[in-house]
N, C-alpha and C. Protein backbone atom coordinates (compact mmCIF):
# COMPACT_ATOMS: atom_id res chain seq x y z
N UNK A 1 -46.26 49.13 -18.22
CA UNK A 1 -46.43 48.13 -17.18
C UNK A 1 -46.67 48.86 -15.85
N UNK A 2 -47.57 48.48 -15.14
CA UNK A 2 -47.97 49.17 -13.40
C UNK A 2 -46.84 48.63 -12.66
N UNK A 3 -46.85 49.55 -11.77
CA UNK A 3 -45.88 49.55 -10.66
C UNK A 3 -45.69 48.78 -9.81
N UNK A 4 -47.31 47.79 -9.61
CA UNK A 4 -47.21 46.64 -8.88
C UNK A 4 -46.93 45.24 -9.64
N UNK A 5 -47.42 45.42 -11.09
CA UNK A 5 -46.53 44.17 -12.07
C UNK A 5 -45.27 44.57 -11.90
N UNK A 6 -44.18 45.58 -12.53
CA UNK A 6 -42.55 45.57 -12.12
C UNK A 6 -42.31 45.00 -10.60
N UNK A 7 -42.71 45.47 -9.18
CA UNK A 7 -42.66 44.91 -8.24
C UNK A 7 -42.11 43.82 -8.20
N UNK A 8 -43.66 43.14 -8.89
CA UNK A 8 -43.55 41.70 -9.09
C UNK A 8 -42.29 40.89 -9.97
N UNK A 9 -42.17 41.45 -10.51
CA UNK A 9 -41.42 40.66 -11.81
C UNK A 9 -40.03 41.07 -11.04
N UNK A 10 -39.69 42.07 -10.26
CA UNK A 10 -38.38 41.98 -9.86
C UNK A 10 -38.23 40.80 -8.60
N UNK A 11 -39.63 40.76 -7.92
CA UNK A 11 -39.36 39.39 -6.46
C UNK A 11 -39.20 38.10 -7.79
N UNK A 12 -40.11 38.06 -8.71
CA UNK A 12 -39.98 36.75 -9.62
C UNK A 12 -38.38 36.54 -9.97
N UNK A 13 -37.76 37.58 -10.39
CA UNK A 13 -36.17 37.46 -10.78
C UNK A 13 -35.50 37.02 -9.14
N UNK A 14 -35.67 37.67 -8.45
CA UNK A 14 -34.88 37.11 -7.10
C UNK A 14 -35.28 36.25 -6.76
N UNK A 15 -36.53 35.73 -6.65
CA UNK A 15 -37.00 34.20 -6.34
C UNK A 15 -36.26 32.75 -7.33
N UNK A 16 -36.34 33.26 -8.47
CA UNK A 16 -35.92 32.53 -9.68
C UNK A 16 -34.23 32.23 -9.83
N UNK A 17 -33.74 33.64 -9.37
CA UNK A 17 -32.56 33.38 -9.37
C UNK A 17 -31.84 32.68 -7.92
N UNK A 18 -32.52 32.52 -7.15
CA UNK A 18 -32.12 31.80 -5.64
C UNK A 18 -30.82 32.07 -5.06
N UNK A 19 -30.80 33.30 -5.53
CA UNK A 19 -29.45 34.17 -4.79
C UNK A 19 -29.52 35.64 -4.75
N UNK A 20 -28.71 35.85 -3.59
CA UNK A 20 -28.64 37.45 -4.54
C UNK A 20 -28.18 38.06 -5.34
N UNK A 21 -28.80 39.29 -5.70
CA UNK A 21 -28.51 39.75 -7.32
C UNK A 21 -28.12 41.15 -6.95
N UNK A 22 -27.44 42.02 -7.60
CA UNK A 22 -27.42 42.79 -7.82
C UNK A 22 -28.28 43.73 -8.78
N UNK A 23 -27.97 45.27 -8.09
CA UNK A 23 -28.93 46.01 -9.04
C UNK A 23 -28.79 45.99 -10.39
N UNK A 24 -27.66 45.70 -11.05
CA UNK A 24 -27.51 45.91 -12.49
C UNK A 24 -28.19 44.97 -13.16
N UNK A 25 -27.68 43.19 -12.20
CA UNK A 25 -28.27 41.97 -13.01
C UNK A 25 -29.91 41.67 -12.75
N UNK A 26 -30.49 42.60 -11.71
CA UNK A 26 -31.90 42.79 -11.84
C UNK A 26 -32.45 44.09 -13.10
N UNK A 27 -32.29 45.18 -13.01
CA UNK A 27 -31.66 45.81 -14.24
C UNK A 27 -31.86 45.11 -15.83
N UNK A 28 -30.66 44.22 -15.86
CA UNK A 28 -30.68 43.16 -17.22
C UNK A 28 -32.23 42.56 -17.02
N UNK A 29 -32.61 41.86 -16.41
CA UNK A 29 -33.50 40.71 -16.27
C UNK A 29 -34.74 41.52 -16.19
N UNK A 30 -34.40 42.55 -16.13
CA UNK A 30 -36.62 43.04 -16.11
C UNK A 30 -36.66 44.29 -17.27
N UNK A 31 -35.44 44.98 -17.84
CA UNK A 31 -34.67 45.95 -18.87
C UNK A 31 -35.68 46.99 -18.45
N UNK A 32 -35.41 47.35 -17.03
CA UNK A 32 -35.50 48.58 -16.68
C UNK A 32 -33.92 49.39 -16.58
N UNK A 33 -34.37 50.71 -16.16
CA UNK A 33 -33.11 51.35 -16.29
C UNK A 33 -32.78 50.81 -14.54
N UNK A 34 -31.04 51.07 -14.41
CA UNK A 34 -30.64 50.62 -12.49
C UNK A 34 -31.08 52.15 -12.04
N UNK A 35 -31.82 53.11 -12.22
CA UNK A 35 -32.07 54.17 -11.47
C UNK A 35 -33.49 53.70 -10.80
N UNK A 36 -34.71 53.37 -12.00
CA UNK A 36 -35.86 52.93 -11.81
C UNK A 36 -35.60 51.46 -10.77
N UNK A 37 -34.92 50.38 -11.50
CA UNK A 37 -34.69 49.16 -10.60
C UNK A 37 -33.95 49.42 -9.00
N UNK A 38 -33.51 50.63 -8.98
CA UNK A 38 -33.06 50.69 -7.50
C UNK A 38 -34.50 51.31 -6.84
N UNK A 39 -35.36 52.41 -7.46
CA UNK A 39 -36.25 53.06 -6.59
C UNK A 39 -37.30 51.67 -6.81
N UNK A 40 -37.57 50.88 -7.29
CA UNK A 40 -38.49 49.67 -7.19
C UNK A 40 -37.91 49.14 -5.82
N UNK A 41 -36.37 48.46 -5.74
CA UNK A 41 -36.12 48.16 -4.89
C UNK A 41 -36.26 48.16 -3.27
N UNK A 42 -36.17 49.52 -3.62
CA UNK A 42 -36.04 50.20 -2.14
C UNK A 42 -37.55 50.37 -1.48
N UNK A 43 -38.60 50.18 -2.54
CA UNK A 43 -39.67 50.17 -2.08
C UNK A 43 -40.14 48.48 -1.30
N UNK A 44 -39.53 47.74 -2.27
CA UNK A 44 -39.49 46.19 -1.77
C UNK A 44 -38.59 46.22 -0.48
N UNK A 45 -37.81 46.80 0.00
CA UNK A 45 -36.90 46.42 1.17
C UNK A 45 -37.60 47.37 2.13
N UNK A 46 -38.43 48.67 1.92
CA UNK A 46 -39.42 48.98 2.92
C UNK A 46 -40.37 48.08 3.54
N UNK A 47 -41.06 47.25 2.52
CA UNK A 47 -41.98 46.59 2.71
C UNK A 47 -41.53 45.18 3.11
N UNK A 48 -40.60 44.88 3.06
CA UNK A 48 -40.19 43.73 4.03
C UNK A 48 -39.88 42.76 3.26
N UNK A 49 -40.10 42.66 1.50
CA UNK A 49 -40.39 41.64 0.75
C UNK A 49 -38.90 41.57 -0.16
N UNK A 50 -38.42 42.20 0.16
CA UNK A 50 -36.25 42.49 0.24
C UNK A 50 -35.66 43.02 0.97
N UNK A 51 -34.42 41.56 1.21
CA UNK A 51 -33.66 41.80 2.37
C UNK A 51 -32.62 42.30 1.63
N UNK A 52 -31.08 42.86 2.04
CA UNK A 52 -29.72 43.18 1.68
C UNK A 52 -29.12 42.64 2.50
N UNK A 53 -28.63 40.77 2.19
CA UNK A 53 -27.58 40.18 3.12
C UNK A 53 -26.04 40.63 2.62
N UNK A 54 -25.94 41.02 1.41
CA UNK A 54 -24.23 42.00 1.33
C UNK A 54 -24.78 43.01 0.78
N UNK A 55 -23.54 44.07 0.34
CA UNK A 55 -23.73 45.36 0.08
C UNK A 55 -23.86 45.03 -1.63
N UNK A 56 -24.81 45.67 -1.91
CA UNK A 56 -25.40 46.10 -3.18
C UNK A 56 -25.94 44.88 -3.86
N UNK A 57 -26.19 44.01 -3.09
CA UNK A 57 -27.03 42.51 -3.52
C UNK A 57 -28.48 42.36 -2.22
N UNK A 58 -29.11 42.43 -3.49
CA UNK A 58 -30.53 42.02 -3.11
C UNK A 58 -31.01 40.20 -3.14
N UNK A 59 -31.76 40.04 -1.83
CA UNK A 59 -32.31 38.69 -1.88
C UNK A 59 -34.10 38.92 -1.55
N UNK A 60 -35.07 38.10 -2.13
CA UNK A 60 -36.36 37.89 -1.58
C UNK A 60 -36.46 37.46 -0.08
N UNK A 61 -37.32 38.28 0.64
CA UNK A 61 -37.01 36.98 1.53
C UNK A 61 -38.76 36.53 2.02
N UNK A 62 -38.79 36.01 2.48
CA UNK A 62 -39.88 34.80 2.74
C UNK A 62 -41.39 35.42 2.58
N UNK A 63 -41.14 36.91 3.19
CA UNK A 63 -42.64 37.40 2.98
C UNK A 63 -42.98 37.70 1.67
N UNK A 64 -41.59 38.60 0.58
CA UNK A 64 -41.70 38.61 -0.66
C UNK A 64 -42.25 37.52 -1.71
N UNK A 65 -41.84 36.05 -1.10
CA UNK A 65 -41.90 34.73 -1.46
C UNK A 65 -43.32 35.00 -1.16
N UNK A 66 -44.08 35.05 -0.47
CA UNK A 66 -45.64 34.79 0.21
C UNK A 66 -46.65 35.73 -0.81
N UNK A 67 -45.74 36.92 -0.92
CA UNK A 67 -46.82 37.96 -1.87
C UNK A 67 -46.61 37.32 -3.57
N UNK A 68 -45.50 36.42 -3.39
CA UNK A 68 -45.94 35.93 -4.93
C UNK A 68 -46.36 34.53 -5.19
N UNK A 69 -46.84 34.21 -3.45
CA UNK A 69 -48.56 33.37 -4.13
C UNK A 69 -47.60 32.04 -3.31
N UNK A 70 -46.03 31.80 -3.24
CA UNK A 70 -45.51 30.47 -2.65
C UNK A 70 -46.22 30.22 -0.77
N UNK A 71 -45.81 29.14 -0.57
CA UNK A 71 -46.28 29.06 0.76
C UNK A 71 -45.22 29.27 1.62
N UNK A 72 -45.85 29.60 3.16
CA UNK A 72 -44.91 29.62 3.98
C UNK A 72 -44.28 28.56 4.47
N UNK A 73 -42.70 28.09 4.62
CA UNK A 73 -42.18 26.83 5.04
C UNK A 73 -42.01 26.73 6.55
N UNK A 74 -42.85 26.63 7.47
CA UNK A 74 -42.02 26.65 9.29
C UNK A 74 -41.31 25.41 9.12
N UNK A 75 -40.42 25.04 10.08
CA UNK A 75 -39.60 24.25 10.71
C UNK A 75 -40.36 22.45 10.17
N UNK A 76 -41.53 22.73 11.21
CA UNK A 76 -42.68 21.32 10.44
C UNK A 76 -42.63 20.95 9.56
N UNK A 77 -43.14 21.71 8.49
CA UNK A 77 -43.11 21.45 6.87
C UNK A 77 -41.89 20.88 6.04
N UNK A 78 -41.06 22.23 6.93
CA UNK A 78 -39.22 21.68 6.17
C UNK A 78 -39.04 20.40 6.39
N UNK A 79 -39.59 20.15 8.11
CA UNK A 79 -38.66 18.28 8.58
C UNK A 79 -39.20 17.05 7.46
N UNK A 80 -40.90 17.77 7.18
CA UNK A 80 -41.74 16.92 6.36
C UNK A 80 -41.00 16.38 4.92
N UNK A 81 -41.09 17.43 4.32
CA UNK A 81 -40.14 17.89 3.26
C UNK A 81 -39.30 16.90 3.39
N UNK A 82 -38.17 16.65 4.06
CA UNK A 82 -37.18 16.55 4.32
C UNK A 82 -36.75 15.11 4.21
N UNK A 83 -37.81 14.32 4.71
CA UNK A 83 -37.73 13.52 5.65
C UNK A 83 -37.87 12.11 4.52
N UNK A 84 -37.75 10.89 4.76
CA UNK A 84 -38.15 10.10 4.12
C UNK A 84 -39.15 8.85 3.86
N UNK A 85 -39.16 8.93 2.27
CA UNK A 85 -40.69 8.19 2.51
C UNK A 85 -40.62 6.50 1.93
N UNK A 86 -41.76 6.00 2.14
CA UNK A 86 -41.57 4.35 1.99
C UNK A 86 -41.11 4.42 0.58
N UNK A 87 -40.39 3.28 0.37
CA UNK A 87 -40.25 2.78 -0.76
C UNK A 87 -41.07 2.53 -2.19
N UNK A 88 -42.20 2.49 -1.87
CA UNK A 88 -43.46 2.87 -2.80
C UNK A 88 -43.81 4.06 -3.22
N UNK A 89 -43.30 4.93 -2.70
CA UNK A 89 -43.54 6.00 -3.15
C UNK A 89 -42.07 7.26 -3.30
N UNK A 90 -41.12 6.41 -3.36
CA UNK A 90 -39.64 7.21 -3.82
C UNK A 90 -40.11 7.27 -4.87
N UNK A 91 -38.40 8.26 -5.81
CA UNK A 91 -38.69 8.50 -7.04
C UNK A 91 -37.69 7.65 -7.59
N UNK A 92 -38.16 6.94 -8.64
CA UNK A 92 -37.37 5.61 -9.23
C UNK A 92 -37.15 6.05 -11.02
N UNK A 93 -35.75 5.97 -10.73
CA UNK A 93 -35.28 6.34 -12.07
C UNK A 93 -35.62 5.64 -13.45
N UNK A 94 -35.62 6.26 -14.65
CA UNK A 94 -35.94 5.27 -15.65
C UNK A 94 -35.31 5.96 -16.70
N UNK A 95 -34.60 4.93 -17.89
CA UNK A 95 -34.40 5.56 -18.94
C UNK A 95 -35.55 5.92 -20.30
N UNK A 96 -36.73 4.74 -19.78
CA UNK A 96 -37.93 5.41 -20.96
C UNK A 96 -38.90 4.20 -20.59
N UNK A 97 -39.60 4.87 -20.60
CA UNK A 97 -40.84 3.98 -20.31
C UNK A 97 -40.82 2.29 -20.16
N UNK A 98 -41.33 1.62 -19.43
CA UNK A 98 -40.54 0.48 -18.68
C UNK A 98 -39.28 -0.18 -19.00
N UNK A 99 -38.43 0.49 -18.70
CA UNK A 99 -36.73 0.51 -18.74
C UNK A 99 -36.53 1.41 -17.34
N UNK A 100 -36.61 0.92 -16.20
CA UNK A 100 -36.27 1.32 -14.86
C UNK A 100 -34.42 0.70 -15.24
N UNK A 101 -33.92 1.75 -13.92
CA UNK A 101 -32.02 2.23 -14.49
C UNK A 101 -32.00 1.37 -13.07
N UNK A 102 -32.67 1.05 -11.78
CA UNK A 102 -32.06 -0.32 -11.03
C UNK A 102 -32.00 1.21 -9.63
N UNK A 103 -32.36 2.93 -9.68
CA UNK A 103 -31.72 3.62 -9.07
C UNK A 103 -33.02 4.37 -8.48
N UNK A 104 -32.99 4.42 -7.32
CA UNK A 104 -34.54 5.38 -6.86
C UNK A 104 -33.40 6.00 -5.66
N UNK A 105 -35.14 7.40 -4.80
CA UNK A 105 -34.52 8.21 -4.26
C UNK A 105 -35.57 7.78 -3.13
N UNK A 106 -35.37 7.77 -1.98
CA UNK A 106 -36.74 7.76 -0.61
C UNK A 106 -36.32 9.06 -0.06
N UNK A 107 -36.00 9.95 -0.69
CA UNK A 107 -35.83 11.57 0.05
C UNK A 107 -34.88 12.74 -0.89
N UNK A 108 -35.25 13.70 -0.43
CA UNK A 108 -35.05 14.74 -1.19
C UNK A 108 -33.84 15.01 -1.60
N UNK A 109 -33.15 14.68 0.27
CA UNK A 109 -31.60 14.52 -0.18
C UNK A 109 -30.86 13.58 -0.47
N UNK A 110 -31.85 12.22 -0.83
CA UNK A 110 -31.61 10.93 -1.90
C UNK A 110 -31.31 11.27 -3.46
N UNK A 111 -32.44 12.37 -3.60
CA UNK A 111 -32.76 12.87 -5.02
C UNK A 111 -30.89 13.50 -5.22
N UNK A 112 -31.10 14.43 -4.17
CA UNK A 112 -29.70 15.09 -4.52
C UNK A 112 -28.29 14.38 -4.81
N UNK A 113 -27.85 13.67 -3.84
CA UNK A 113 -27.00 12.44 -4.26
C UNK A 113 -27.20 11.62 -5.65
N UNK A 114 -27.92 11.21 -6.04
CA UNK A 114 -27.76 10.36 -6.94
C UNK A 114 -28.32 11.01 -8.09
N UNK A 115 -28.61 12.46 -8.10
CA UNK A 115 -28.48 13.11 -9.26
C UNK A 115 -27.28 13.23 -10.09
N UNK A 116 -26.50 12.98 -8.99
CA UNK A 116 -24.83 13.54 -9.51
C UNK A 116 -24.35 11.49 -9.87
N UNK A 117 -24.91 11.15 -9.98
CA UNK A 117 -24.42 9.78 -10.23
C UNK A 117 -25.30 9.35 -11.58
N UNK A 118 -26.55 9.33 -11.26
CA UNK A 118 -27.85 8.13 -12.16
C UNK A 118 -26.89 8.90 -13.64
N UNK A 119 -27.25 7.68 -15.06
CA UNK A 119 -27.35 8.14 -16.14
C UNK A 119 -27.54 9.00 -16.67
N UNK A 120 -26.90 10.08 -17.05
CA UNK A 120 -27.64 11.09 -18.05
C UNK A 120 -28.69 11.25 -18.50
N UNK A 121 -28.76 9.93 -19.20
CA UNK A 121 -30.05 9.77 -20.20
C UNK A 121 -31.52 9.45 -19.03
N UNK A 122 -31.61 9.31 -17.82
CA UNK A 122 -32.66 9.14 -17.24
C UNK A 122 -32.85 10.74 -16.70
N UNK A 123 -32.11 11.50 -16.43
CA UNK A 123 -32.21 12.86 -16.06
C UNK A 123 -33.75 13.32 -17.16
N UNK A 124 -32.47 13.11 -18.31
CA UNK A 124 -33.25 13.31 -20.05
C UNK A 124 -34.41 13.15 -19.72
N UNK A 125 -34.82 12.14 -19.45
CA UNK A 125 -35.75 11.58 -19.71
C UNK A 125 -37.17 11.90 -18.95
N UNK A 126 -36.78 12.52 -17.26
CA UNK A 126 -38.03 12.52 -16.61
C UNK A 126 -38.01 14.53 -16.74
N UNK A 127 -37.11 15.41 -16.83
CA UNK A 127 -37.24 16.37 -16.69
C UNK A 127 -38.54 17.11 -17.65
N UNK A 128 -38.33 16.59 -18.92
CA UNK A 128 -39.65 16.99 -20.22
C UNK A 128 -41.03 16.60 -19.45
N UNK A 129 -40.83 15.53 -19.06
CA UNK A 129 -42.22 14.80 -18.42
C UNK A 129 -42.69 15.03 -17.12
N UNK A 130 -42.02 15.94 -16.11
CA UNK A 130 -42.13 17.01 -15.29
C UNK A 130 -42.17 15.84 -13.78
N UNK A 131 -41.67 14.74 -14.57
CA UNK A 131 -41.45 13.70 -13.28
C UNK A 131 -41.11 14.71 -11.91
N UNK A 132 -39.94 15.01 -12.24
CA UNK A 132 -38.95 15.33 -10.88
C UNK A 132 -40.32 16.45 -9.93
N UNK A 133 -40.66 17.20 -10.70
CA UNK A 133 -41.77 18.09 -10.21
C UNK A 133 -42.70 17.27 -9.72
N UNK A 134 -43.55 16.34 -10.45
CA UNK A 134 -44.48 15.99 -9.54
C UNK A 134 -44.06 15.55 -8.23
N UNK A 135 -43.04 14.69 -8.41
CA UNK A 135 -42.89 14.17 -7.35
C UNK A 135 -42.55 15.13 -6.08
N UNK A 136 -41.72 15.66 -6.26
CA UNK A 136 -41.59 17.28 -5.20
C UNK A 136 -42.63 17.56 -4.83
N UNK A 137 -43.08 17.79 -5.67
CA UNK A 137 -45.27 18.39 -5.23
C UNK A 137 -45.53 17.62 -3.79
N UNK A 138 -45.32 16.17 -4.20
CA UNK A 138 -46.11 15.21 -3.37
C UNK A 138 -45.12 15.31 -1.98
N UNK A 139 -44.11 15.90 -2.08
CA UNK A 139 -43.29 15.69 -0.86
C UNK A 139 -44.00 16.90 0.14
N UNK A 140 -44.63 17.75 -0.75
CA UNK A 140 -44.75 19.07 0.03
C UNK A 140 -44.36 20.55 -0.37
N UNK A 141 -43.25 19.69 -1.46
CA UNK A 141 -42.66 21.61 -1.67
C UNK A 141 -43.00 21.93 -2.57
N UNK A 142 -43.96 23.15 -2.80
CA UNK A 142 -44.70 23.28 -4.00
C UNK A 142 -43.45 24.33 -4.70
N UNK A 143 -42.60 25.09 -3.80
CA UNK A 143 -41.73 25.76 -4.36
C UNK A 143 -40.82 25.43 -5.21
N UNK A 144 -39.75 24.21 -4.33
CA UNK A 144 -38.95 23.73 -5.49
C UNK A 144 -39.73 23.27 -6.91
N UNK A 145 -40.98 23.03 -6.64
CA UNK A 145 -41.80 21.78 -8.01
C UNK A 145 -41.38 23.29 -8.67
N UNK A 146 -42.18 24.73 -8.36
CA UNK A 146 -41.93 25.57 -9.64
C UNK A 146 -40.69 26.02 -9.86
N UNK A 147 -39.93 25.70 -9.38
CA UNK A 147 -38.79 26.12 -9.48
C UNK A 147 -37.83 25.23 -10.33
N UNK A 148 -38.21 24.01 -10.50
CA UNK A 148 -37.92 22.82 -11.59
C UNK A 148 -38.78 23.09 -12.71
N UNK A 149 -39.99 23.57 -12.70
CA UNK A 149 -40.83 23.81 -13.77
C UNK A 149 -39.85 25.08 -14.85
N UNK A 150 -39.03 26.18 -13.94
CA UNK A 150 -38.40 27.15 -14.88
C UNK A 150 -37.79 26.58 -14.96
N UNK A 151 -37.17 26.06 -14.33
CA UNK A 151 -35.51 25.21 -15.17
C UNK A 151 -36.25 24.07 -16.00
N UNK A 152 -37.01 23.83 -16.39
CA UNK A 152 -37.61 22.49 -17.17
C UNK A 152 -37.26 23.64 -18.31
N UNK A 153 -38.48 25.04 -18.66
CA UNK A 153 -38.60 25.74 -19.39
C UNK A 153 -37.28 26.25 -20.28
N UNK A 154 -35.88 25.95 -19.18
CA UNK A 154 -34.78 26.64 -20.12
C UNK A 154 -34.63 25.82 -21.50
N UNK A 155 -34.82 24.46 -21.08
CA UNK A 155 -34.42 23.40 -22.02
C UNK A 155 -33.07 22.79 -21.89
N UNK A 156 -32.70 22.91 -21.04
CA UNK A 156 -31.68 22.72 -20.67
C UNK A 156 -30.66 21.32 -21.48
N UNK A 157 -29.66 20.58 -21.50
CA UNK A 157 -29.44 18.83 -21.86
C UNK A 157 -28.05 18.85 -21.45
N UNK A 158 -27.91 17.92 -21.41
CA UNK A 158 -26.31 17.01 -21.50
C UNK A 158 -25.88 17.69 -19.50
N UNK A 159 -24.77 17.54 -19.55
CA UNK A 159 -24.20 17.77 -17.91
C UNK A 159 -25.06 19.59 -17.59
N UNK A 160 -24.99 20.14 -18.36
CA UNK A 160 -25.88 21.10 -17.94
C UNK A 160 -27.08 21.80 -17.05
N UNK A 161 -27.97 20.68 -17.96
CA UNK A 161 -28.78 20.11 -16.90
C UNK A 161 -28.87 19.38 -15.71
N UNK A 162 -27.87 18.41 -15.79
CA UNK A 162 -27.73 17.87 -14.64
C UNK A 162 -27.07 18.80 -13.22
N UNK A 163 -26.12 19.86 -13.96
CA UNK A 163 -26.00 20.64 -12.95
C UNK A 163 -26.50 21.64 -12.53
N UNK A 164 -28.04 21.79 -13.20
CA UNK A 164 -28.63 23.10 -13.04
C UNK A 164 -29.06 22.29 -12.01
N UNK A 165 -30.02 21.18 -11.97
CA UNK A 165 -30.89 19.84 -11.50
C UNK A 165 -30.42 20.34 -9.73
N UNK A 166 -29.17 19.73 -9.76
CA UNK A 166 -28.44 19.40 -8.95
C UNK A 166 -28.25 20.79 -7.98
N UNK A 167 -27.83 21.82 -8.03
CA UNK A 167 -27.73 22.93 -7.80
C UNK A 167 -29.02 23.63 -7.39
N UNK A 168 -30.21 23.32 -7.86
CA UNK A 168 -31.29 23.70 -7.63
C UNK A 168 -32.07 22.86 -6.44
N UNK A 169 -31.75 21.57 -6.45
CA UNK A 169 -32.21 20.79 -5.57
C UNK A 169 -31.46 20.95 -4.21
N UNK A 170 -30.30 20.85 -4.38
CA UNK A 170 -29.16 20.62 -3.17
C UNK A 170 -29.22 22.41 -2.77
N UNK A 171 -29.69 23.59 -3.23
CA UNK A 171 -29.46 24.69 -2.58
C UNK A 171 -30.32 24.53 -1.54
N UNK A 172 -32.41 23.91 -2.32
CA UNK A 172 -33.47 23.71 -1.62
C UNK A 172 -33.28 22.77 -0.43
N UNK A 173 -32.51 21.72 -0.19
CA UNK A 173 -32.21 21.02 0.74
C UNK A 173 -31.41 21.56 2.04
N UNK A 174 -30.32 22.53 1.54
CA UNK A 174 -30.04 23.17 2.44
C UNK A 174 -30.23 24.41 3.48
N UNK A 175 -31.20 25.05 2.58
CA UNK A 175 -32.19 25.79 2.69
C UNK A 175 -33.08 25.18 4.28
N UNK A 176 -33.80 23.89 3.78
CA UNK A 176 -34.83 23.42 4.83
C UNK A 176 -33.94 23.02 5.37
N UNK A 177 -32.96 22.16 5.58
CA UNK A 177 -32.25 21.95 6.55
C UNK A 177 -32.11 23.06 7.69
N UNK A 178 -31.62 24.33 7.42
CA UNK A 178 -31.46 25.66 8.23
C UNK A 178 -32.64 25.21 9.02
N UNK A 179 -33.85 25.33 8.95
CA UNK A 179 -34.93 24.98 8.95
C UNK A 179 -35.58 24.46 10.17
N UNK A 180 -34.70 23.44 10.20
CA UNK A 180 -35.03 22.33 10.88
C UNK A 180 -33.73 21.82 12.17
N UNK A 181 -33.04 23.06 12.16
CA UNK A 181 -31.38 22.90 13.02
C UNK A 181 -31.80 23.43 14.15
């Protein structure tokens, strides 16, 4: 593998993992050796595309995000993001095809709240069908959409999912919030 695919695949693990990681658990996740995964590193934190907010944990940070193709979020975008939209175009829960659950979202941090509430079985139901993603798309954030697309990919079910869901959405919310303070 070239030196600029590993690069890559180590911002993909820190992007993916939406925290920081350490050298070992980057290490695990790309099964390089931590001698090679630290001198990769250190080339990423030259170049601006890894930060070190604690000691011996690595995070992406925004320009790293940019070289792997996501967009940049300013302040604007986040409030956009953020913000809420008419009623025609929330995201309205369903347990299966016209069987609406009575539960919609007009914002992102609508979505988040009543993730931790709606039915199980409607979670079930729109995650396969990449609902939750499109709809993200349309808000603006093309990031979270792929970032629901890997967690679609785990396969996730039962409260699991709901707390990957949940955790993934509500980090992204707080995230743009910073954003927008």
């Amino acid at each position: 593998m070239s030196a600029s695919k590993i690069r890559g695949k180590i911002l993909m693990e820190l992007w993916a993992a939406g925290k920081p990681m350490t050298t070992q658990e980057l290490s695990e996740k790309t099964a390089l050796p931590p001698s090679s995964t630290m001198g990769y590193l250190l080339g990423l934190i030259k170049a601006k595309y890894v930060s070190v907010p604690q000691t011996h944990n690595y995070a992406i940070t925004n320009l790293g995000k940019q070289a792997l193709g996501l967009p940049k979020i300013n302040p604007q975008l986040a409030s956009n993001i953020l913000s809420h939209v008419p009623v025609e175009k929330a995201f309205y829960f369903y347990y299966d095809i016209n069987n609406y659950s009575g539960v919609y979202a007009d914002s992102l941090q609508a979505l988040v709240d009543k993730l931790l509430t709606v039915d199980l079985k409607s979670i079930e139901f729109h995650v396969p069908r990449k609902d939750f993603e499109l709809w993200i798309r349309s808000l603006g954030d093309l990031e979270l959409a792929k970032k629901l697309g890997l967690l679609r990919l785990k396969n996730l079910s039962g409260e699991a999912l709901r707390q990957a869901l949940y955790e993934t959405v509500n980090a992204r919310c707080q995230e743009l919030s910073k954003l927008t303070a």
